[in-house]
C-alpha atoms as a PDB file:
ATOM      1  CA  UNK A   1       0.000   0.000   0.000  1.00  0.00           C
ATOM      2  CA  UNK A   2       1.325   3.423  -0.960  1.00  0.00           C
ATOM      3  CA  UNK A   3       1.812   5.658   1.626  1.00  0.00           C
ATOM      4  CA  UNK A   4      -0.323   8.346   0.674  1.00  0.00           C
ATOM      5  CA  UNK A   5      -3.387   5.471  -0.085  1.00  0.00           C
ATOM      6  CA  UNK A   6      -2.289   4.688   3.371  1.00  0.00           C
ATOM      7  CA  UNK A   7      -3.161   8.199   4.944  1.00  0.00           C
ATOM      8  CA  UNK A   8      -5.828   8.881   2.897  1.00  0.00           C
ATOM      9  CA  UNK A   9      -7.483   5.485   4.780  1.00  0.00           C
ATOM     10  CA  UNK A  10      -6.611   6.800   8.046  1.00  0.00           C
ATOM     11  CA  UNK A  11      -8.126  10.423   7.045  1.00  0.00           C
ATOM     12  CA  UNK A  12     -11.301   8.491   5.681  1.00  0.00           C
ATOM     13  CA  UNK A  13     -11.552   6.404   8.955  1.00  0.00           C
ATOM     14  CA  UNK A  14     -11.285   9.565  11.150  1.00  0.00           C
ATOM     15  CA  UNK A  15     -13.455  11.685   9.333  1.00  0.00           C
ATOM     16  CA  UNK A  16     -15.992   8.366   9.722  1.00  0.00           C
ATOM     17  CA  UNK A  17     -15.395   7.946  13.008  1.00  0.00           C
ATOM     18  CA  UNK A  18     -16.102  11.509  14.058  1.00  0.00           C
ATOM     19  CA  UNK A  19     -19.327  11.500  12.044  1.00  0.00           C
ATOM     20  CA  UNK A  20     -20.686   8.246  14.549  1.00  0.00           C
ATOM     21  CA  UNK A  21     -19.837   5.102  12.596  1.00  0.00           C
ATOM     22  CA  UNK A  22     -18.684   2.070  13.745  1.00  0.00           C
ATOM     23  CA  UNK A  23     -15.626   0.587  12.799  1.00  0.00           C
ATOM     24  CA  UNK A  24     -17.089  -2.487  11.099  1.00  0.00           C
ATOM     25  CA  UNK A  25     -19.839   0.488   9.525  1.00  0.00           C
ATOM     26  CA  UNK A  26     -16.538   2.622   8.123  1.00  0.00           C
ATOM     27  CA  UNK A  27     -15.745  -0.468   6.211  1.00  0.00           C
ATOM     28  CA  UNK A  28     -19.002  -1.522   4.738  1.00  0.00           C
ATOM     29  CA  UNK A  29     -20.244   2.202   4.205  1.00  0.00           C
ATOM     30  CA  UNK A  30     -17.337   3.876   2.606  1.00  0.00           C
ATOM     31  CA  UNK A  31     -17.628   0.375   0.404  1.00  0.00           C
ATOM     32  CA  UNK A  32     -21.142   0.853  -0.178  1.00  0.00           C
ATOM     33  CA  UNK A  33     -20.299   4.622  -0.985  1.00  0.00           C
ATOM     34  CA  UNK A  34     -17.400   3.734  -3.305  1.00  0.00           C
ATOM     35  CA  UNK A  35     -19.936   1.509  -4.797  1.00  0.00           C
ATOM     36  CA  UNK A  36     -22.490   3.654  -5.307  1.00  0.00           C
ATOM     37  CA  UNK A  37     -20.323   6.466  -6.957  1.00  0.00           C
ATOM     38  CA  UNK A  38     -19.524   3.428  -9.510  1.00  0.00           C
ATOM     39  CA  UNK A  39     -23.076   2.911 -10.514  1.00  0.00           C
ATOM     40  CA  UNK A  40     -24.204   6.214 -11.328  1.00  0.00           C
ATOM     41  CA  UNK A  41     -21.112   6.586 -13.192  1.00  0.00           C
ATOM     42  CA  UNK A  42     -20.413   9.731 -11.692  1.00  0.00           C
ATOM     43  CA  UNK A  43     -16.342   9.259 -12.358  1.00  0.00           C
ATOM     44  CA  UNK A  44     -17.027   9.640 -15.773  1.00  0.00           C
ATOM     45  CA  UNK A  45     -17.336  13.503 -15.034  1.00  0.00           C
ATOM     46  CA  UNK A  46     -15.784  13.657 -11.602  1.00  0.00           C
ATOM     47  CA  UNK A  47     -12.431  12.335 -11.408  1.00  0.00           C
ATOM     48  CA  UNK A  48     -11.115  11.409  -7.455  1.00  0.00           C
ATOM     49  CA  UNK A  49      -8.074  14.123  -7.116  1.00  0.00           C
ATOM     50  CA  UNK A  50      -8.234  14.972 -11.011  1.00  0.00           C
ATOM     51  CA  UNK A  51     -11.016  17.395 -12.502  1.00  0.00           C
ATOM     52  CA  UNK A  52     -12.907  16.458 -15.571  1.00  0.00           C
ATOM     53  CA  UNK A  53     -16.136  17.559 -17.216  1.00  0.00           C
ATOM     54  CA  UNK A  54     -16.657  17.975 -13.623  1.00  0.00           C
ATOM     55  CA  UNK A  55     -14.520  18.938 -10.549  1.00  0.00           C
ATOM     56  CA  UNK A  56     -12.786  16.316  -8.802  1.00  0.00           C
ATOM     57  CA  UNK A  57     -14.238  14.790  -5.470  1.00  0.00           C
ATOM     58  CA  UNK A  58     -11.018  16.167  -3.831  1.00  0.00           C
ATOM     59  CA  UNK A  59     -11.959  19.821  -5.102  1.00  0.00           C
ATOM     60  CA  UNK A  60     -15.289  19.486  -3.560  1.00  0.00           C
ATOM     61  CA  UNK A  61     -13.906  18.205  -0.311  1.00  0.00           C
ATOM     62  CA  UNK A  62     -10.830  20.903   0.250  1.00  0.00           C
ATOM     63  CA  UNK A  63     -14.263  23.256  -1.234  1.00  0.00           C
ATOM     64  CA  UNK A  64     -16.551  22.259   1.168  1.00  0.00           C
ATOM     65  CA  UNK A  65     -14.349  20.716   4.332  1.00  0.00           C
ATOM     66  CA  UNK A  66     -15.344  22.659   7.502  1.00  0.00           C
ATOM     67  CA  UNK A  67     -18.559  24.251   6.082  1.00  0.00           C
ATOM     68  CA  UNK A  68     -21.386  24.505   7.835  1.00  0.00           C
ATOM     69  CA  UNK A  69     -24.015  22.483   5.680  1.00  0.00           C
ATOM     70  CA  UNK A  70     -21.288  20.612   3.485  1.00  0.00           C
ATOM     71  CA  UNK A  71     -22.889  17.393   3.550  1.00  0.00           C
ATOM     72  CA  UNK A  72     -26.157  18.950   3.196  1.00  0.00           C
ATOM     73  CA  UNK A  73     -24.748  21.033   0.261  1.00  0.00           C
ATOM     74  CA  UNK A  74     -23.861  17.533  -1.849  1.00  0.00           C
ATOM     75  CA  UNK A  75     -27.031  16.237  -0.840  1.00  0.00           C
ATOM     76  CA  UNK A  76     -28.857  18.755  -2.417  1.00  0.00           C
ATOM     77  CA  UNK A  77     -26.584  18.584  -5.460  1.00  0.00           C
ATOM     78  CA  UNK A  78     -26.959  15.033  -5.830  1.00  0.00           C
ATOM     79  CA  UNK A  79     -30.369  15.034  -5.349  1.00  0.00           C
ATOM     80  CA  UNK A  80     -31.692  17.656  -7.332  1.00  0.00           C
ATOM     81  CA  UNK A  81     -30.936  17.976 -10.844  1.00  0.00           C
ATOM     82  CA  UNK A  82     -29.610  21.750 -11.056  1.00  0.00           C
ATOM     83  CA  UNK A  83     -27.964  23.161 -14.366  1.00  0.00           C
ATOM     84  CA  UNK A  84     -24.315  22.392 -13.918  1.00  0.00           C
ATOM     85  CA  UNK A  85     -21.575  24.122 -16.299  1.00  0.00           C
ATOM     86  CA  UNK A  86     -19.231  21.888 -17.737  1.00  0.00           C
ATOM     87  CA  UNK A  87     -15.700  22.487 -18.250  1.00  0.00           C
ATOM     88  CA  UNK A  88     -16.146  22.951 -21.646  1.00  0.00           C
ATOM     89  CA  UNK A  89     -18.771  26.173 -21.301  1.00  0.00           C
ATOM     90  CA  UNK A  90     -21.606  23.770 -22.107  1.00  0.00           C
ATOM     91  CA  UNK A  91     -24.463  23.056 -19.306  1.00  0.00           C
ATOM     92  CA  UNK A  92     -26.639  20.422 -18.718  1.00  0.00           C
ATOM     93  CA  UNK A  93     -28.446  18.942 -16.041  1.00  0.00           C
ATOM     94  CA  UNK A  94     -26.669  17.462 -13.261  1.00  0.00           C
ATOM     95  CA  UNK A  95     -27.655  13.485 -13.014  1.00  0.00           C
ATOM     96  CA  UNK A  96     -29.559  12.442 -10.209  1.00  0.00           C
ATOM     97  CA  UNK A  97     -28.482   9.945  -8.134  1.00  0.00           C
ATOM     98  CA  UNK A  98     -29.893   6.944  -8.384  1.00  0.00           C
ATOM     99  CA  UNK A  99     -30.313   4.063  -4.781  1.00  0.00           C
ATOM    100  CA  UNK A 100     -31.885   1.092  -4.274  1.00  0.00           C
ATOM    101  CA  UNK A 101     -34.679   1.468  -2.629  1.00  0.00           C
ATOM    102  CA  UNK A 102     -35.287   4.912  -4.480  1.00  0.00           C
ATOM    103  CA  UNK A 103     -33.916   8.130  -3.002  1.00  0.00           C
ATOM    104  CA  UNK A 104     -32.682   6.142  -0.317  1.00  0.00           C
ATOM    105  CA  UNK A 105     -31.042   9.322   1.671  1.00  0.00           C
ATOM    106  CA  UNK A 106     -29.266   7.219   4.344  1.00  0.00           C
ATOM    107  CA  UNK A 107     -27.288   6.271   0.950  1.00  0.00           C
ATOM    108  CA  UNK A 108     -26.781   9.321  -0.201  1.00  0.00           C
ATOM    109  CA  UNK A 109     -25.756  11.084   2.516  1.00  0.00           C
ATOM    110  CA  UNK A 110     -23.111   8.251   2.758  1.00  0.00           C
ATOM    111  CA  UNK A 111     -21.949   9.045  -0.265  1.00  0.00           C
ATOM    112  CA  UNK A 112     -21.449  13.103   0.618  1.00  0.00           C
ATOM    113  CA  UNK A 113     -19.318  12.197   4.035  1.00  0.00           C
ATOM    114  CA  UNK A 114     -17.227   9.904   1.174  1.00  0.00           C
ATOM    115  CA  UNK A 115     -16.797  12.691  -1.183  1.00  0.00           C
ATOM    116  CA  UNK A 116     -16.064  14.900   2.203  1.00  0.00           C
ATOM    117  CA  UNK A 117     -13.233  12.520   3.470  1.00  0.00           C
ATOM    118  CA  UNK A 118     -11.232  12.505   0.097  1.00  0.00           C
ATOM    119  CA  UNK A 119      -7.732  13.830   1.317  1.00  0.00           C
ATOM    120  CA  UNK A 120      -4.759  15.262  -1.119  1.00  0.00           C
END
Protein backbone atom coordinates (compact mmCIF):
# COMPACT_ATOMS: atom_id res chain seq x y z
CA UNK A 1 0.00 0.00 0.00
CA UNK A 2 1.33 3.42 -0.96
CA UNK A 3 1.81 5.66 1.63
CA UNK A 4 -0.32 8.35 0.67
CA UNK A 5 -3.39 5.47 -0.09
CA UNK A 6 -2.29 4.69 3.37
CA UNK A 7 -3.16 8.20 4.94
CA UNK A 8 -5.83 8.88 2.90
CA UNK A 9 -7.48 5.49 4.78
CA UNK A 10 -6.61 6.80 8.05
CA UNK A 11 -8.13 10.42 7.04
CA UNK A 12 -11.30 8.49 5.68
CA UNK A 13 -11.55 6.40 8.95
CA UNK A 14 -11.28 9.57 11.15
CA UNK A 15 -13.46 11.68 9.33
CA UNK A 16 -15.99 8.37 9.72
CA UNK A 17 -15.40 7.95 13.01
CA UNK A 18 -16.10 11.51 14.06
CA UNK A 19 -19.33 11.50 12.04
CA UNK A 20 -20.69 8.25 14.55
CA UNK A 21 -19.84 5.10 12.60
CA UNK A 22 -18.68 2.07 13.74
CA UNK A 23 -15.63 0.59 12.80
CA UNK A 24 -17.09 -2.49 11.10
CA UNK A 25 -19.84 0.49 9.53
CA UNK A 26 -16.54 2.62 8.12
CA UNK A 27 -15.75 -0.47 6.21
CA UNK A 28 -19.00 -1.52 4.74
CA UNK A 29 -20.24 2.20 4.21
CA UNK A 30 -17.34 3.88 2.61
CA UNK A 31 -17.63 0.37 0.40
CA UNK A 32 -21.14 0.85 -0.18
CA UNK A 33 -20.30 4.62 -0.98
CA UNK A 34 -17.40 3.73 -3.30
CA UNK A 35 -19.94 1.51 -4.80
CA UNK A 36 -22.49 3.65 -5.31
CA UNK A 37 -20.32 6.47 -6.96
CA UNK A 38 -19.52 3.43 -9.51
CA UNK A 39 -23.08 2.91 -10.51
CA UNK A 40 -24.20 6.21 -11.33
CA UNK A 41 -21.11 6.59 -13.19
CA UNK A 42 -20.41 9.73 -11.69
CA UNK A 43 -16.34 9.26 -12.36
CA UNK A 44 -17.03 9.64 -15.77
CA UNK A 45 -17.34 13.50 -15.03
CA UNK A 46 -15.78 13.66 -11.60
CA UNK A 47 -12.43 12.33 -11.41
CA UNK A 48 -11.11 11.41 -7.45
CA UNK A 49 -8.07 14.12 -7.12
CA UNK A 50 -8.23 14.97 -11.01
CA UNK A 51 -11.02 17.39 -12.50
CA UNK A 52 -12.91 16.46 -15.57
CA UNK A 53 -16.14 17.56 -17.22
CA UNK A 54 -16.66 17.98 -13.62
CA UNK A 55 -14.52 18.94 -10.55
CA UNK A 56 -12.79 16.32 -8.80
CA UNK A 57 -14.24 14.79 -5.47
CA UNK A 58 -11.02 16.17 -3.83
CA UNK A 59 -11.96 19.82 -5.10
CA UNK A 60 -15.29 19.49 -3.56
CA UNK A 61 -13.91 18.20 -0.31
CA UNK A 62 -10.83 20.90 0.25
CA UNK A 63 -14.26 23.26 -1.23
CA UNK A 64 -16.55 22.26 1.17
CA UNK A 65 -14.35 20.72 4.33
CA UNK A 66 -15.34 22.66 7.50
CA UNK A 67 -18.56 24.25 6.08
CA UNK A 68 -21.39 24.51 7.84
CA UNK A 69 -24.01 22.48 5.68
CA UNK A 70 -21.29 20.61 3.49
CA UNK A 71 -22.89 17.39 3.55
CA UNK A 72 -26.16 18.95 3.20
CA UNK A 73 -24.75 21.03 0.26
CA UNK A 74 -23.86 17.53 -1.85
CA UNK A 75 -27.03 16.24 -0.84
CA UNK A 76 -28.86 18.75 -2.42
CA UNK A 77 -26.58 18.58 -5.46
CA UNK A 78 -26.96 15.03 -5.83
CA UNK A 79 -30.37 15.03 -5.35
CA UNK A 80 -31.69 17.66 -7.33
CA UNK A 81 -30.94 17.98 -10.84
CA UNK A 82 -29.61 21.75 -11.06
CA UNK A 83 -27.96 23.16 -14.37
CA UNK A 84 -24.32 22.39 -13.92
CA UNK A 85 -21.58 24.12 -16.30
CA UNK A 86 -19.23 21.89 -17.74
CA UNK A 87 -15.70 22.49 -18.25
CA UNK A 88 -16.15 22.95 -21.65
CA UNK A 89 -18.77 26.17 -21.30
CA UNK A 90 -21.61 23.77 -22.11
CA UNK A 91 -24.46 23.06 -19.31
CA UNK A 92 -26.64 20.42 -18.72
CA UNK A 93 -28.45 18.94 -16.04
CA UNK A 94 -26.67 17.46 -13.26
CA UNK A 95 -27.65 13.49 -13.01
CA UNK A 96 -29.56 12.44 -10.21
CA UNK A 97 -28.48 9.95 -8.13
CA UNK A 98 -29.89 6.94 -8.38
CA UNK A 99 -30.31 4.06 -4.78
CA UNK A 100 -31.88 1.09 -4.27
CA UNK A 101 -34.68 1.47 -2.63
CA UNK A 102 -35.29 4.91 -4.48
CA UNK A 103 -33.92 8.13 -3.00
CA UNK A 104 -32.68 6.14 -0.32
CA UNK A 105 -31.04 9.32 1.67
CA UNK A 106 -29.27 7.22 4.34
CA UNK A 107 -27.29 6.27 0.95
CA UNK A 108 -26.78 9.32 -0.20
CA UNK A 109 -25.76 11.08 2.52
CA UNK A 110 -23.11 8.25 2.76
CA UNK A 111 -21.95 9.05 -0.27
CA UNK A 112 -21.45 13.10 0.62
CA UNK A 113 -19.32 12.20 4.04
CA UNK A 114 -17.23 9.90 1.17
CA UNK A 115 -16.80 12.69 -1.18
CA UNK A 116 -16.06 14.90 2.20
CA UNK A 117 -13.23 12.52 3.47
CA UNK A 118 -11.23 12.50 0.10
CA UNK A 119 -7.73 13.83 1.32
CA UNK A 120 -4.76 15.26 -1.12
Amino acid sequence: MKKSTGMLVTATAATFALAGFSAGALAQSFEAAKDLVEQNNCKQCHGIKKDKDGPSFLKTAERLRGKAGAEAEIVTHLTSGKKIKLADGTTEDHKIIKTMPPKDMAQIKNVAQYILSIQP
